[in-house]
PDB file of N, CA and C in Angstrom:
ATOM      1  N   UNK A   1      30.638  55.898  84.349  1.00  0.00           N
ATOM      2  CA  UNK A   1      31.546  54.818  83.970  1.00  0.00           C
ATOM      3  C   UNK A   1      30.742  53.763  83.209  1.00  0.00           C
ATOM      4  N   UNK A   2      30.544  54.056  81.822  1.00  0.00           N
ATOM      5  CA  UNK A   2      29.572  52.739  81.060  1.00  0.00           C
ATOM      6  C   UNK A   2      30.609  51.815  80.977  1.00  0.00           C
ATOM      7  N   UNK A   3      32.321  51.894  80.484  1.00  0.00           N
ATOM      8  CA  UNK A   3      32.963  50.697  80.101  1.00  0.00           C
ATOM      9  C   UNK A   3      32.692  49.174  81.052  1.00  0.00           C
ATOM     10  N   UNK A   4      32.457  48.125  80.123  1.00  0.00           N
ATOM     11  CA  UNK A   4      32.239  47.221  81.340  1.00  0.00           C
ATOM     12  C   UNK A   4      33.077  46.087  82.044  1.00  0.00           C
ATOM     13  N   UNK A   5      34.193  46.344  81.482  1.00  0.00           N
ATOM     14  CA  UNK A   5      35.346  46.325  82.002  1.00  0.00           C
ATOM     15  C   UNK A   5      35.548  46.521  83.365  1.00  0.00           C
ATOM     16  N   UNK A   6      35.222  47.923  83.573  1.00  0.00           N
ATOM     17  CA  UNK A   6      35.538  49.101  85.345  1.00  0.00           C
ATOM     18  C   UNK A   6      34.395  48.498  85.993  1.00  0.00           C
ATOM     19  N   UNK A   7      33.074  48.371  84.992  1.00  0.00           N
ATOM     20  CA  UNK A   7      32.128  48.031  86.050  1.00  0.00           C
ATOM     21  C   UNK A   7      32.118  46.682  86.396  1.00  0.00           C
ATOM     22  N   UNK A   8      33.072  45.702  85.847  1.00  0.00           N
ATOM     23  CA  UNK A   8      33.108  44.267  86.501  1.00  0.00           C
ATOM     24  C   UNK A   8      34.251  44.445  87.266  1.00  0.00           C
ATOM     25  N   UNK A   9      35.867  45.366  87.149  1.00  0.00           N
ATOM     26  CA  UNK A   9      36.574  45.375  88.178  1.00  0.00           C
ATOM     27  C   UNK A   9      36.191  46.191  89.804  1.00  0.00           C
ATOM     28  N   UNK A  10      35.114  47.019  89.450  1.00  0.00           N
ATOM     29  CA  UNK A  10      34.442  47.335  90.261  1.00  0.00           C
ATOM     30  C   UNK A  10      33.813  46.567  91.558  1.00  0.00           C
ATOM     31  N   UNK A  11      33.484  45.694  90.835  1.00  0.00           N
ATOM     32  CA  UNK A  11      32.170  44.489  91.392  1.00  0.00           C
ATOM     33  C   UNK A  11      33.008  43.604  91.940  1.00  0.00           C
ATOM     34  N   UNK A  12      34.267  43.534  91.226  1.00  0.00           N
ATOM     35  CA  UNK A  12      35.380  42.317  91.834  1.00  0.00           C
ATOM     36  C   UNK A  12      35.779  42.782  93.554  1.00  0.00           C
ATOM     37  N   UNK A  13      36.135  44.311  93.149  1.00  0.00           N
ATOM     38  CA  UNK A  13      36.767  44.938  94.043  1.00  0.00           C
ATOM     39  C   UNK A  13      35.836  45.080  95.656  1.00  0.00           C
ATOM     40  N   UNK A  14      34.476  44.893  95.642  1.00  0.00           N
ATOM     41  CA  UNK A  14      33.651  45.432  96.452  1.00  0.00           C
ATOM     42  C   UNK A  14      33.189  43.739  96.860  1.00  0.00           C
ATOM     43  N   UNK A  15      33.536  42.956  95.998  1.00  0.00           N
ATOM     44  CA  UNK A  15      33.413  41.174  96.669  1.00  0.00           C
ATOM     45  C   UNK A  15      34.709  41.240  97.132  1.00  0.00           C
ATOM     46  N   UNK A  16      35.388  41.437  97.345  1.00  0.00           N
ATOM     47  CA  UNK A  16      36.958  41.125  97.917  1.00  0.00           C
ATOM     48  C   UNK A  16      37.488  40.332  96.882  1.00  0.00           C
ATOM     49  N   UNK A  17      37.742  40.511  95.648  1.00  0.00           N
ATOM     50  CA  UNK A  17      38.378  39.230  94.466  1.00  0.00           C
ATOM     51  C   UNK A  17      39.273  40.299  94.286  1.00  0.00           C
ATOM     52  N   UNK A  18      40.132  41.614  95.110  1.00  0.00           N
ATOM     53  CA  UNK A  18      40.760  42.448  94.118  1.00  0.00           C
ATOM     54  C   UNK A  18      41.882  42.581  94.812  1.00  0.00           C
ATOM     55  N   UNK A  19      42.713  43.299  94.667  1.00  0.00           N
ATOM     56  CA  UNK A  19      43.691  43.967  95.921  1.00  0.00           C
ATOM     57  C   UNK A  19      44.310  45.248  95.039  1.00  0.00           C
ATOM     58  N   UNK A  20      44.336  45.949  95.223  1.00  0.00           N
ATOM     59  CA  UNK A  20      44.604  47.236  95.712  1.00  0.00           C
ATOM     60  C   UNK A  20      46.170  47.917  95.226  1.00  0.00           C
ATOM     61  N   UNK A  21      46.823  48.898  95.401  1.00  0.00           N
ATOM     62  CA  UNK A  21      48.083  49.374  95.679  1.00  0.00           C
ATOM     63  C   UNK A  21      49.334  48.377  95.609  1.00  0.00           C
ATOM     64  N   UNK A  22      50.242  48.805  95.187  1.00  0.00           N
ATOM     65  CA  UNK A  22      51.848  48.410  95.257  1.00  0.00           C
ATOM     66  C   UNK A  22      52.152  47.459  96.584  1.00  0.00           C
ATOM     67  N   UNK A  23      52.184  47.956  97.845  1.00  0.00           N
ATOM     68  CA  UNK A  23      52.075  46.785  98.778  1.00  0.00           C
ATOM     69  C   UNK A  23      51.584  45.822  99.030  1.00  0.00           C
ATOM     70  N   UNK A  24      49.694  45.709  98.531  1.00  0.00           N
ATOM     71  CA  UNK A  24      49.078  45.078  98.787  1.00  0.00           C
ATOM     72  C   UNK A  24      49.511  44.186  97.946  1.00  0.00           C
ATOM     73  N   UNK A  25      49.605  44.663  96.820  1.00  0.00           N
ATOM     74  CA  UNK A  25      49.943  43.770  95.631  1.00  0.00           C
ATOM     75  C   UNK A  25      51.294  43.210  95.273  1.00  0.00           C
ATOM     76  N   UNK A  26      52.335  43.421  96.171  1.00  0.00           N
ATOM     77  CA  UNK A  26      53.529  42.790  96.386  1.00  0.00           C
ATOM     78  C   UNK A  26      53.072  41.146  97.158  1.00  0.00           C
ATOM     79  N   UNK A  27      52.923  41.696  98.427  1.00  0.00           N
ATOM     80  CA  UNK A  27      52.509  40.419  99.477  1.00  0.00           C
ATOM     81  C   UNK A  27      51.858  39.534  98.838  1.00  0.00           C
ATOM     82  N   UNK A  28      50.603  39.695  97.847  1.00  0.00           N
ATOM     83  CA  UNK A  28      49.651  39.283  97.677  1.00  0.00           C
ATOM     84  C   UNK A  28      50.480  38.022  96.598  1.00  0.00           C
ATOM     85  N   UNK A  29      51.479  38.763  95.442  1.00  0.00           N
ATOM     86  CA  UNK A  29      52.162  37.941  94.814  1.00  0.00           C
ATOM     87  C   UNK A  29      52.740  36.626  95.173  1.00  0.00           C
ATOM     88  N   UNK A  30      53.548  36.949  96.404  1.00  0.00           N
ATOM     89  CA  UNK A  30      54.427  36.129  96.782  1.00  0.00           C
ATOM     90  C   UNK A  30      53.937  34.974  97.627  1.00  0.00           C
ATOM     91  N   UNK A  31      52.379  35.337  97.772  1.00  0.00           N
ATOM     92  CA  UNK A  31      51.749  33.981  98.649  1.00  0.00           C
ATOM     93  C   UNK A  31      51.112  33.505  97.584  1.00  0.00           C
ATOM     94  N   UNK A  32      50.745  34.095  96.355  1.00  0.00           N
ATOM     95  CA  UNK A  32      50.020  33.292  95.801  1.00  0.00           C
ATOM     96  C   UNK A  32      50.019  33.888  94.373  1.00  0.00           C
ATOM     97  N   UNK A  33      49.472  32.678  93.245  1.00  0.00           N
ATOM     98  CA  UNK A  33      49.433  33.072  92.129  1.00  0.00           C
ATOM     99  C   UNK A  33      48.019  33.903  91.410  1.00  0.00           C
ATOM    100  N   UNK A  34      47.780  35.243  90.654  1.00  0.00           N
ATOM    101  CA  UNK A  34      46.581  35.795  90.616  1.00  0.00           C
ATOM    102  C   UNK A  34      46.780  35.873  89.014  1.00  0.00           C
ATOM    103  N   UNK A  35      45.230  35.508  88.365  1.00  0.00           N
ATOM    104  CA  UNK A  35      44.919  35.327  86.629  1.00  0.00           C
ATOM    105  C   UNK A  35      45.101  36.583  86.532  1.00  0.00           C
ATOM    106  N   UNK A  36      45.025  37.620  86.866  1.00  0.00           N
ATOM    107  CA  UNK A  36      44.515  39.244  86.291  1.00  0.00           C
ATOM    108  C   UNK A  36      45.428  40.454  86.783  1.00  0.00           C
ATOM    109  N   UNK A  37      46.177  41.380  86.048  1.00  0.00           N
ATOM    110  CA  UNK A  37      46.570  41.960  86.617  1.00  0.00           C
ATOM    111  C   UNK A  37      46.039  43.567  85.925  1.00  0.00           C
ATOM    112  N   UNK A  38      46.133  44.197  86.717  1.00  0.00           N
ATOM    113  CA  UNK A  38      45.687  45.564  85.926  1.00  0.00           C
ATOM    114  C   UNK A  38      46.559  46.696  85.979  1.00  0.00           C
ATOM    115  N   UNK A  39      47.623  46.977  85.020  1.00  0.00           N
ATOM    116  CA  UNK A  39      48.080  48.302  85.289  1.00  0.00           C
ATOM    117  C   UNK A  39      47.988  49.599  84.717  1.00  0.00           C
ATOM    118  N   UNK A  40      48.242  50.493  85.275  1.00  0.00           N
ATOM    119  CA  UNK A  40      47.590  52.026  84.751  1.00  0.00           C
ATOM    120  C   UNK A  40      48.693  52.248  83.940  1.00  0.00           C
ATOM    121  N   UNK A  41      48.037  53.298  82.151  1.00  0.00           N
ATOM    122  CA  UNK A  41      48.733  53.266  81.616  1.00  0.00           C
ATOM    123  C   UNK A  41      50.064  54.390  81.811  1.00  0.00           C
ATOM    124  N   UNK A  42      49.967  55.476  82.816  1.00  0.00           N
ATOM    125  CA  UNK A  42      49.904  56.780  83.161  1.00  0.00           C
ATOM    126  C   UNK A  42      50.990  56.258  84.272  1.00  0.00           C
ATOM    127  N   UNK A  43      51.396  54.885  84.925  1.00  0.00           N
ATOM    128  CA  UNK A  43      51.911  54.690  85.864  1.00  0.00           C
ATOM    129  C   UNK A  43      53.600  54.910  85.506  1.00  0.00           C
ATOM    130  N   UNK A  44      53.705  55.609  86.954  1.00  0.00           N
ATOM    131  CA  UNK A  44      55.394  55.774  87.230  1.00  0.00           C
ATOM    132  C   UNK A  44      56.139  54.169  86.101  1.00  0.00           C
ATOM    133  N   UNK A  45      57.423  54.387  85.134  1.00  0.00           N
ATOM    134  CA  UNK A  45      57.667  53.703  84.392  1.00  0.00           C
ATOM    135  C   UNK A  45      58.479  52.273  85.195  1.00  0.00           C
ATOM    136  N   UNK A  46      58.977  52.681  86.744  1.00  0.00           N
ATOM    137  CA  UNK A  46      59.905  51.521  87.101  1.00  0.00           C
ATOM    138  C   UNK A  46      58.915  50.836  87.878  1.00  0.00           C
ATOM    139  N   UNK A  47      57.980  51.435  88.610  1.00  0.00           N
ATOM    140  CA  UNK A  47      56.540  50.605  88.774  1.00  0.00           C
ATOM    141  C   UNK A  47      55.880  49.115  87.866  1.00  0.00           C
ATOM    142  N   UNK A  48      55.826  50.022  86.673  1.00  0.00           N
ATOM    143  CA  UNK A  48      54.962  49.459  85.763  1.00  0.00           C
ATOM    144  C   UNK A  48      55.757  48.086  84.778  1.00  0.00           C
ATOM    145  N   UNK A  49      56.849  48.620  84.858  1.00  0.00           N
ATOM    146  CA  UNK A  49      57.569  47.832  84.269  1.00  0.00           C
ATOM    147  C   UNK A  49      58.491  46.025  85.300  1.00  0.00           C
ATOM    148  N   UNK A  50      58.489  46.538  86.487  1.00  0.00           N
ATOM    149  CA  UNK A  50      58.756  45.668  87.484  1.00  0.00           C
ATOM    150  C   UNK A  50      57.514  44.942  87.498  1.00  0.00           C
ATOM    151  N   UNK A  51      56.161  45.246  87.322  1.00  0.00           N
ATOM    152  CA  UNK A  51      55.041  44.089  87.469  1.00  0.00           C
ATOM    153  C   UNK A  51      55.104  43.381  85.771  1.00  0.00           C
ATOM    154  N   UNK A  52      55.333  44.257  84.722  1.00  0.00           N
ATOM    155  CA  UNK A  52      55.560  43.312  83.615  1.00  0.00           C
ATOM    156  C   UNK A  52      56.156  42.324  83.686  1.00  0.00           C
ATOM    157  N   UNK A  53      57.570  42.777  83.870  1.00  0.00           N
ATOM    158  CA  UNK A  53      58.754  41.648  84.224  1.00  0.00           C
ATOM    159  C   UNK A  53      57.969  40.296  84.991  1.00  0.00           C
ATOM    160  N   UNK A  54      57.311  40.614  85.922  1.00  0.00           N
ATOM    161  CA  UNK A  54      56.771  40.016  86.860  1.00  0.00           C
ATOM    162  C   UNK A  54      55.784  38.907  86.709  1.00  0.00           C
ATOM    163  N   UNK A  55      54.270  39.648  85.824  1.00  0.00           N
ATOM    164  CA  UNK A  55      53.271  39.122  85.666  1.00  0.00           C
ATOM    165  C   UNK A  55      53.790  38.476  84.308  1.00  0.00           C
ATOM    166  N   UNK A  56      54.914  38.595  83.370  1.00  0.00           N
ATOM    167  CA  UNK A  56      55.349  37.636  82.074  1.00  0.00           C
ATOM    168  C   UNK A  56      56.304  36.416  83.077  1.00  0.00           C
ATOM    169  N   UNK A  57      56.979  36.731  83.764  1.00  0.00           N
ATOM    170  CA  UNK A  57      57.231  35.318  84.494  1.00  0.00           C
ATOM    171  C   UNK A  57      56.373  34.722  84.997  1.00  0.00           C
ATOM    172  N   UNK A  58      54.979  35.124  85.478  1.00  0.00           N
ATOM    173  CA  UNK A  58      54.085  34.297  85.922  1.00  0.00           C
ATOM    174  C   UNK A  58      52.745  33.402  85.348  1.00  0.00           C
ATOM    175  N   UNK A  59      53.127  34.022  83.994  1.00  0.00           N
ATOM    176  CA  UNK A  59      51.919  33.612  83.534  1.00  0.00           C
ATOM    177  C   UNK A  59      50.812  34.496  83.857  1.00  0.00           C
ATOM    178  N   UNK A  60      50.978  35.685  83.961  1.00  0.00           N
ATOM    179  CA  UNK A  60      49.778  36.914  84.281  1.00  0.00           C
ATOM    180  C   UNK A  60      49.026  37.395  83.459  1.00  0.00           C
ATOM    181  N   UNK A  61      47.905  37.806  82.932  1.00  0.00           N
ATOM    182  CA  UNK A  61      47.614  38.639  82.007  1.00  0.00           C
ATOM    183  C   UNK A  61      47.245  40.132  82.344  1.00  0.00           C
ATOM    184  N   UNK A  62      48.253  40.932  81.779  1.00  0.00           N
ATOM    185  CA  UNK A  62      48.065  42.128  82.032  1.00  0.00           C
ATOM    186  C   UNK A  62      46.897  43.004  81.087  1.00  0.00           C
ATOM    187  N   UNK A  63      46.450  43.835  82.124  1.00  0.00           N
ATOM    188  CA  UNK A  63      45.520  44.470  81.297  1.00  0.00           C
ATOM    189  C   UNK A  63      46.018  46.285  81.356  1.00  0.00           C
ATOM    190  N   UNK A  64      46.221  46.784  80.620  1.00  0.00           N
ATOM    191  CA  UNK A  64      46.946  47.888  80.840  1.00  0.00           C
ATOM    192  C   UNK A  64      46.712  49.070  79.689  1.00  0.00           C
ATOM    193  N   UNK A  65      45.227  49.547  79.771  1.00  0.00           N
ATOM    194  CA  UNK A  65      44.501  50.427  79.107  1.00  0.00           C
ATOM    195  C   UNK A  65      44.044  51.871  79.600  1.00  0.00           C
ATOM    196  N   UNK A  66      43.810  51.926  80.651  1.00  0.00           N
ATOM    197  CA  UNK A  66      42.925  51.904  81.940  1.00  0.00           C
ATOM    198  C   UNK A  66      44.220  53.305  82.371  1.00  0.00           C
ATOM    199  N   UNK A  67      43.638  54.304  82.796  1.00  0.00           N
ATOM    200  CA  UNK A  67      44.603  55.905  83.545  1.00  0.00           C
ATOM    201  C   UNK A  67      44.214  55.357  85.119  1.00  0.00           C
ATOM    202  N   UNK A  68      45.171  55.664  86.197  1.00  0.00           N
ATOM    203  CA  UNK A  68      45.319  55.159  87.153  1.00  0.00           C
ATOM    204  C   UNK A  68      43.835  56.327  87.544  1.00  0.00           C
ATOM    205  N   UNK A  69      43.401  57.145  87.069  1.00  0.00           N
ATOM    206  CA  UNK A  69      42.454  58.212  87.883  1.00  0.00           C
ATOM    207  C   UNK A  69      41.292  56.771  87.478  1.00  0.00           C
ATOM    208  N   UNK A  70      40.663  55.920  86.037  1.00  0.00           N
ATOM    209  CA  UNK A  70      39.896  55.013  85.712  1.00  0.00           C
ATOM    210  C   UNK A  70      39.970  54.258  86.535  1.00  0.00           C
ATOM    211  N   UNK A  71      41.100  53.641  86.636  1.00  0.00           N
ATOM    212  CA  UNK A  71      41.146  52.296  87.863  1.00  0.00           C
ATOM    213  C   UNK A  71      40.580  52.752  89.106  1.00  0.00           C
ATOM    214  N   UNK A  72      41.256  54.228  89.520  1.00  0.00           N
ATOM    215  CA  UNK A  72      40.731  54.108  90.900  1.00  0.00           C
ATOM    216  C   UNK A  72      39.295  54.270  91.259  1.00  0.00           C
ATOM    217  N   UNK A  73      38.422  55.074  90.371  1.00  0.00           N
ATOM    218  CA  UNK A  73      36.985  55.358  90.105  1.00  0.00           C
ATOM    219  C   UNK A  73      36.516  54.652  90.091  1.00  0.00           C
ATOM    220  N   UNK A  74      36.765  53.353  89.304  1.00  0.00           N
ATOM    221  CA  UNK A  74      36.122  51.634  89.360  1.00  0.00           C
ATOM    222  C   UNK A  74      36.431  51.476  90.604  1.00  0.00           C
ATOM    223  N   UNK A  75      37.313  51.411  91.798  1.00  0.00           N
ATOM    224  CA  UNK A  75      37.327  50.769  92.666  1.00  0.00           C
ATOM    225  C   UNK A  75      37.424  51.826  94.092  1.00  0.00           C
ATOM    226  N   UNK A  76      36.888  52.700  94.058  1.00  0.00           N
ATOM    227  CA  UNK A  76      36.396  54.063  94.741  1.00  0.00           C
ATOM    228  C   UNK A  76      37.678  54.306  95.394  1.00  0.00           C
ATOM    229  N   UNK A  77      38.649  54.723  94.522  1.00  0.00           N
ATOM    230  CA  UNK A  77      39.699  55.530  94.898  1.00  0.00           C
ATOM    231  C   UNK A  77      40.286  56.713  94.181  1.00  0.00           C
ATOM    232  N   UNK A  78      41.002  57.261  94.604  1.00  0.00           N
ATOM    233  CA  UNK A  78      41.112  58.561  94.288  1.00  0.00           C
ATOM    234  C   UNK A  78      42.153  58.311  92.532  1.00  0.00           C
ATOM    235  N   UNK A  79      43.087  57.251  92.947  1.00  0.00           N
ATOM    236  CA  UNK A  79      43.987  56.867  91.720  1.00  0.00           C
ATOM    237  C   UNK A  79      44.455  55.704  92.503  1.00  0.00           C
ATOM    238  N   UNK A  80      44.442  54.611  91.625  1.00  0.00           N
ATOM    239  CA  UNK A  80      45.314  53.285  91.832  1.00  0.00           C
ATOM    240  C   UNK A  80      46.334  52.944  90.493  1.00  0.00           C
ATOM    241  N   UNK A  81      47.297  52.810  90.584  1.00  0.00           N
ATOM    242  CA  UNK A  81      48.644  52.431  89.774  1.00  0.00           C
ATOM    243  C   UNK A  81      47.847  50.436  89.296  1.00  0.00           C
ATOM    244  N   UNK A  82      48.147  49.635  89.698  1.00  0.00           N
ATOM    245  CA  UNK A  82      47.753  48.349  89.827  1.00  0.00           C
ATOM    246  C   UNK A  82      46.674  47.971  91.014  1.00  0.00           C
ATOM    247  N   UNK A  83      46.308  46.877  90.292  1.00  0.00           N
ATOM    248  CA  UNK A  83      44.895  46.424  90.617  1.00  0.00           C
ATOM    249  C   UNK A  83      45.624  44.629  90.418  1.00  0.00           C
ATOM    250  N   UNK A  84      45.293  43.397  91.664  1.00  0.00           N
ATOM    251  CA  UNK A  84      45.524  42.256  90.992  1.00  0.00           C
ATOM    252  C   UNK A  84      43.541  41.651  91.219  1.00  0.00           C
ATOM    253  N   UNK A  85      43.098  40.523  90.006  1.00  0.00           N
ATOM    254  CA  UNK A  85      41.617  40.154  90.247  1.00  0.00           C
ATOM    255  C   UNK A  85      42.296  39.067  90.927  1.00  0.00           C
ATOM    256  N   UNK A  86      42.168  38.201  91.838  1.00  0.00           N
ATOM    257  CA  UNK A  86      42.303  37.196  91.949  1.00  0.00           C
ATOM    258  C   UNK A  86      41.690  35.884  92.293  1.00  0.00           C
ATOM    259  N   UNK A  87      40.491  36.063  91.772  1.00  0.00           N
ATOM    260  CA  UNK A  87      39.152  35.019  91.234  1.00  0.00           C
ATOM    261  C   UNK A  87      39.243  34.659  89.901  1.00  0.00           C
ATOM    262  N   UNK A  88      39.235  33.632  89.809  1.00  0.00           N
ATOM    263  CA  UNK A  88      38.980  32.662  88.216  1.00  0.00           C
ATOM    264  C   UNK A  88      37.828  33.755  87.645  1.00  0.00           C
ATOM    265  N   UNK A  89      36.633  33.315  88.175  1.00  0.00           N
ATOM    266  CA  UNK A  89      35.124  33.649  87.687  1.00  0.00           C
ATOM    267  C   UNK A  89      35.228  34.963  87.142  1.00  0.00           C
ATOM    268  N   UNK A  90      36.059  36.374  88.184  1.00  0.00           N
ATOM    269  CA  UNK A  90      35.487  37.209  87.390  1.00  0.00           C
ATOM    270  C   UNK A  90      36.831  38.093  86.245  1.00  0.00           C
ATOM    271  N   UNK A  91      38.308  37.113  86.733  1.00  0.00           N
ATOM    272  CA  UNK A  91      39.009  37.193  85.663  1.00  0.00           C
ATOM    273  C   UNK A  91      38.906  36.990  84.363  1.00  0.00           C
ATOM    274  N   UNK A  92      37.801  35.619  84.275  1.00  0.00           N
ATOM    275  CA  UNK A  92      37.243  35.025  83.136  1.00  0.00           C
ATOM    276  C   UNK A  92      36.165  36.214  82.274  1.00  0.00           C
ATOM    277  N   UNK A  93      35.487  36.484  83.104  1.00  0.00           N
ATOM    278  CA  UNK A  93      34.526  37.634  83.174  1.00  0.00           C
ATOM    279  C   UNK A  93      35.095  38.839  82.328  1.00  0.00           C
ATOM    280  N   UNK A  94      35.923  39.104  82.790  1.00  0.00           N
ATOM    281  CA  UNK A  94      36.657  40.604  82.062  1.00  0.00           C
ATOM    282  C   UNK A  94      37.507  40.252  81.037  1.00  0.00           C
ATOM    283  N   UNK A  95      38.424  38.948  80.927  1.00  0.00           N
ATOM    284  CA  UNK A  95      38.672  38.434  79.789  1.00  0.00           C
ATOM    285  C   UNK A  95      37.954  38.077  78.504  1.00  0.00           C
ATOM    286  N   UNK A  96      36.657  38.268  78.514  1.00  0.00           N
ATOM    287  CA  UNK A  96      35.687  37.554  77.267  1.00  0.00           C
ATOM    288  C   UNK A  96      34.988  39.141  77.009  1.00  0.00           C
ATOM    289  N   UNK A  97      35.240  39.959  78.230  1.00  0.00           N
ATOM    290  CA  UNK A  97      34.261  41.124  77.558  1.00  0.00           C
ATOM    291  C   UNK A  97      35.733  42.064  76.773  1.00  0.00           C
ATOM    292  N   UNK A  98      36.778  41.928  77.179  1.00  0.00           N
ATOM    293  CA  UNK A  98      37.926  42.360  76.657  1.00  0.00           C
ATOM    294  C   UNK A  98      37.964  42.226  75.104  1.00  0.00           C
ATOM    295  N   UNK A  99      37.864  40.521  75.013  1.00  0.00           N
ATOM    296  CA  UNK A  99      37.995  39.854  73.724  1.00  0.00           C
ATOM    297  C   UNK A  99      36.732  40.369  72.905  1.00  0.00           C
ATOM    298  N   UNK A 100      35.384  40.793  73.422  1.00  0.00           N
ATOM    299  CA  UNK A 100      34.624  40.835  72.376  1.00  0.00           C
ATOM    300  C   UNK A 100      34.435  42.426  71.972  1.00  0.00           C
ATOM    301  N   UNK A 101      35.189  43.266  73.092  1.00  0.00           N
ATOM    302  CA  UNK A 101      34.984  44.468  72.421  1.00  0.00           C
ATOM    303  C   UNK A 101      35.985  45.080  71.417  1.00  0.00           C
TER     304      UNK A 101
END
C-alpha cells in the first residue's frame, strides 16, 4: 500500500481518529459532527448515496476513490463500505496530500 492517503487513514484508524462500518458510523453522526468521510467506490448504491445526501447536508467532505477491499486493507479489514476521520489534524493531513497529488 504506497498511496499515502491509506497510509495516513491507516494511522488515523490505529490512533482511534476513525470509525469503522455503517453502524458505527450512523451513531457516530448523530452525536457529533466529523471533517472526513470516506466512501468506497464499489459500495452498495442506497448505502453510498444516503451518506452523500448526508455528509452534503453537513458540511462533510467526502472522499470516494478508494474500493471498499482499499479501505479495508488501510484499516486491517477484510472490506469496509465507509470510514468517518474524525480529528481535525489528520483530516487536514489527508486533505493537503489529496490536493497535491
Amino acid at each position: 500500500m504506497s498511496d499515502k492517503v491509506l497510509n495516513l487513514l491507516g494511522l488515523a484508524c490505529r490512533a482511534g481518529k476513525a470509525v469503522c462500518g455503517d453502524g458505527a458510523a450512523q451513531k457516530t453522526l448523530k452525536r457529533r459532527r466529523v471533517p472526513l468521510l470516506f466512501l468506497a467506490s464499489d459500495g452498495g448504491s442506497d448505502n453510498v448515496e444516503k451518506y452523500r445526501r448526508l455528509a452534503e447536508r453537513k458540511g462533510i467532505t467526502v472522499v470516494d476513490t478508494y474500493t471498499k477491499d482499499e479501505l479495508g486493507s488501510a484499516v486491517g479489514k477484510a472490506q469496509t463500505v465507509i470510514i468517518l476521520i474524525d480529528d481535525k489534524g489528520f483530516a487536514g493531513a489527508i486533505e493537503k496530500v489529496k490536493r497535491d497529488e
